[in-house]
Protein backbone atom coordinates (compact mmCIF):
# COMPACT_ATOMS: atom_id res chain seq x y z
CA UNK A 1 43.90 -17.10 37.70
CA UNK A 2 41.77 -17.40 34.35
CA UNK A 3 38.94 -14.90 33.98
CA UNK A 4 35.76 -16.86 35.19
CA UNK A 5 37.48 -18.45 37.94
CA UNK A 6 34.16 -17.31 40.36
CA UNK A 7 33.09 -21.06 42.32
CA UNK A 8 32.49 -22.64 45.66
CA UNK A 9 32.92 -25.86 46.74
CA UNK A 10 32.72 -27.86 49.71
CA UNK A 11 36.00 -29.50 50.66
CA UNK A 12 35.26 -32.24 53.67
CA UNK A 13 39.04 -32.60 55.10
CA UNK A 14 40.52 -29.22 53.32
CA UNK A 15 41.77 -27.18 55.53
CA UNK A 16 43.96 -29.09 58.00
CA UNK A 17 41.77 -32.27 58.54
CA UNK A 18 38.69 -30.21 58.61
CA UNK A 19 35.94 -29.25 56.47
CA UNK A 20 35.65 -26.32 54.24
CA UNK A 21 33.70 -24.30 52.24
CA UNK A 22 36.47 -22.46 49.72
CA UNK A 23 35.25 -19.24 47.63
CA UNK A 24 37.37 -18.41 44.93
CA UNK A 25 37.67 -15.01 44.29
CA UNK A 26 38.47 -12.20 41.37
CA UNK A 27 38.37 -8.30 42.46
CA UNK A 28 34.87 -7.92 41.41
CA UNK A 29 34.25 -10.83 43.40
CA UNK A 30 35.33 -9.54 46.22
CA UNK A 31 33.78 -6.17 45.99
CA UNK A 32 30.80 -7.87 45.53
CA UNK A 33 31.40 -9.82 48.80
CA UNK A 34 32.22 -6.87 50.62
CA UNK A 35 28.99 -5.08 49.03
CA UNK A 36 26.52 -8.03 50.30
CA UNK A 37 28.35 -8.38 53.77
CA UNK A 38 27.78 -4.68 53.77
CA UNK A 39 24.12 -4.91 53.24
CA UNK A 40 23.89 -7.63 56.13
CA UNK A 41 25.96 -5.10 58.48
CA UNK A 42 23.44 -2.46 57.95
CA UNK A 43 25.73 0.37 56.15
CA UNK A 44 24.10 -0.33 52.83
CA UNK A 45 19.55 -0.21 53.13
CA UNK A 46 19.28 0.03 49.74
CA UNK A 47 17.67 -3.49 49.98
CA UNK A 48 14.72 -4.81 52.00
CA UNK A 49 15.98 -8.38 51.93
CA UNK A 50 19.06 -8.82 53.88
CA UNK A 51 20.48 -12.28 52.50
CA UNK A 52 22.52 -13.35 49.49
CA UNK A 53 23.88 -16.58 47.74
CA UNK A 54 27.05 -17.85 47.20
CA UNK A 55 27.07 -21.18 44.64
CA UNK A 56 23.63 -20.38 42.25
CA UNK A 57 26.09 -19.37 39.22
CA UNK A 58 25.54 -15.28 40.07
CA UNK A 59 28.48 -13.98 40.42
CA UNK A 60 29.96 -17.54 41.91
CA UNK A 61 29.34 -20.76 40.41
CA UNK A 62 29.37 -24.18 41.95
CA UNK A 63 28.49 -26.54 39.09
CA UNK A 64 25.47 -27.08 41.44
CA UNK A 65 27.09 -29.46 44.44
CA UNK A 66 27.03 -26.20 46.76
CA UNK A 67 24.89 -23.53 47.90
CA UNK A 68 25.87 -21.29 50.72
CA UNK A 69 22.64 -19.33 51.92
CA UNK A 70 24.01 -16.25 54.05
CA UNK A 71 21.38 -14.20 56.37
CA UNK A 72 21.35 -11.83 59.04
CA UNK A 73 20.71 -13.63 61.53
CA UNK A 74 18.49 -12.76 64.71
CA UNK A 75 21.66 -13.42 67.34
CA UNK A 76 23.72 -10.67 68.76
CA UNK A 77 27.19 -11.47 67.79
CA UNK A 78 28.97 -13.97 66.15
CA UNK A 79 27.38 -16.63 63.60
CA UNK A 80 26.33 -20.29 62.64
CA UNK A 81 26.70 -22.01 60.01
CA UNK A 82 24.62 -25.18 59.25
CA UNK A 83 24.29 -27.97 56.61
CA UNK A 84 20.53 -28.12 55.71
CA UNK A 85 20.89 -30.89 53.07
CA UNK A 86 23.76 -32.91 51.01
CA UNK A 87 25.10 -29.70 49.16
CA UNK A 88 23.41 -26.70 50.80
CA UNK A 89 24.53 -24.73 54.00
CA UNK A 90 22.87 -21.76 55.22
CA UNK A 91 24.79 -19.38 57.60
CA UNK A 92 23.02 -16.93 59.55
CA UNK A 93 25.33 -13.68 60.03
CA UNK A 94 25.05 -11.12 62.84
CA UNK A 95 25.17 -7.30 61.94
CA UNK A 96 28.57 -7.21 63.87
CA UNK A 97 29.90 -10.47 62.27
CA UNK A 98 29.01 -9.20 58.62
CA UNK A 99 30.92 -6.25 59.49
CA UNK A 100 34.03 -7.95 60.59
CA UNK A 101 33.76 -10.12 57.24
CA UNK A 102 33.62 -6.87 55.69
CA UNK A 103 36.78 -5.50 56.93
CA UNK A 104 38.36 -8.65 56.53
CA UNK A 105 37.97 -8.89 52.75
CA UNK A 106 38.91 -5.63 52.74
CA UNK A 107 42.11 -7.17 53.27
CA UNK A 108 42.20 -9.17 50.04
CA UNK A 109 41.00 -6.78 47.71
CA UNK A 110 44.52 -6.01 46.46
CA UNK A 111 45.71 -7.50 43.71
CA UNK A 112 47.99 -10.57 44.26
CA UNK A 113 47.48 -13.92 45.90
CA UNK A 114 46.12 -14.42 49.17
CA UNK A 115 43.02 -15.83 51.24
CA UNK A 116 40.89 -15.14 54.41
CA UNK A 117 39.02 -17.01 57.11
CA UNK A 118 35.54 -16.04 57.60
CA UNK A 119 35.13 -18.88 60.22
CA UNK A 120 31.46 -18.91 61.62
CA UNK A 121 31.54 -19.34 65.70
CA UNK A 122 30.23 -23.30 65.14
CA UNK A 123 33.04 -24.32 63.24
CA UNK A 124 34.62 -26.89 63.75
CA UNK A 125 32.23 -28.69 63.31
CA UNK A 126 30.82 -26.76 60.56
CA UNK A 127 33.13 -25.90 57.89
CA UNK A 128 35.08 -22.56 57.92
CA UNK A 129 34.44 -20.41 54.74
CA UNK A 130 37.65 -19.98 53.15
CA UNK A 131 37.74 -16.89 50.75
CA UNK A 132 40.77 -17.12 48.13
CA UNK A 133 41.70 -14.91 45.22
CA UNK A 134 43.87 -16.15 42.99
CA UNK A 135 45.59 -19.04 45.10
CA UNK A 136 43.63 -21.79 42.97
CA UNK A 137 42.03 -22.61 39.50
CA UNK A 138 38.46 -23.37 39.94
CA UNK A 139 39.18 -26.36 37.21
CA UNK A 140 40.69 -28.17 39.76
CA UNK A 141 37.78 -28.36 42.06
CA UNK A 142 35.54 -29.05 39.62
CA UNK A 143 37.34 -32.11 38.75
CA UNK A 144 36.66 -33.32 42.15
CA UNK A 145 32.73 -32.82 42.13
């Protein structure tokens, strides 16, 4: 995977038939992932305002056809993801759920192919996040935005 291979993109009829928002990943990536799910969880207070985006170009790009808005959310367990308008999707995280995204990118961080599900407890219908590193060239996606 090319340096600068750090984009989203929303995938209707990706990952077996059903929708998908796919993250492709570097290391720093990831650690930056694991970092912001971190924050959600409540290990990390060194920030006041628990959400982060995925798709406005900082670290991951999206050539602007998706934003993915992640919050804690208010609930207890699990979360929801929801599409508020043609390319934006805002998923609201619990503490416990952020921490169990933690762990699993954990998972990933070493360095050779692979992906994770991050699947939010609404999908299907809403689309599961798919976190990849190094599986795909972002080139490819852009192509079909």
């Amino acid at each position: 995977m090319k340096k600068g291979n750090r984009f989203v993109a929303y995938l209707p009829g990706f990952n077996f038939g059903a929708d998908a928002l796919l993250i492709l990943a570097d290391s720093e990536t990831i650690d930056w992932l694991m970092t912001q799910f971190g924050r959600l969880s409540g290990i990390a207070t060194e920030s006041s305002c628990p959400s982060f985006l995925v798709g406005d170009g900082n670290p991951i790009e999206s050539d602007g056809h998706c934003l993915l808005i992640v919050e804690q959310g208010n609930q207890a367990e699990g979360s929801w993801l929801v599409r508020e308008s043609d390319g934006v999707f805002r998923w609201s995280v619990s503490r416990s759920s952020a921490d169990h995204y933690r762990e699993l990118l954990s998972g990933i961080s070493e360095p050779r192919p692979r992906h994770h599900y991050l699947d939010p407890n609404n999908s299907p219908p809403a689309p599961v996040v798919i976190v990849s590193r190094d599986e795909y060239d972002a080139d490819f996606f852009r192509q079909k935005s």
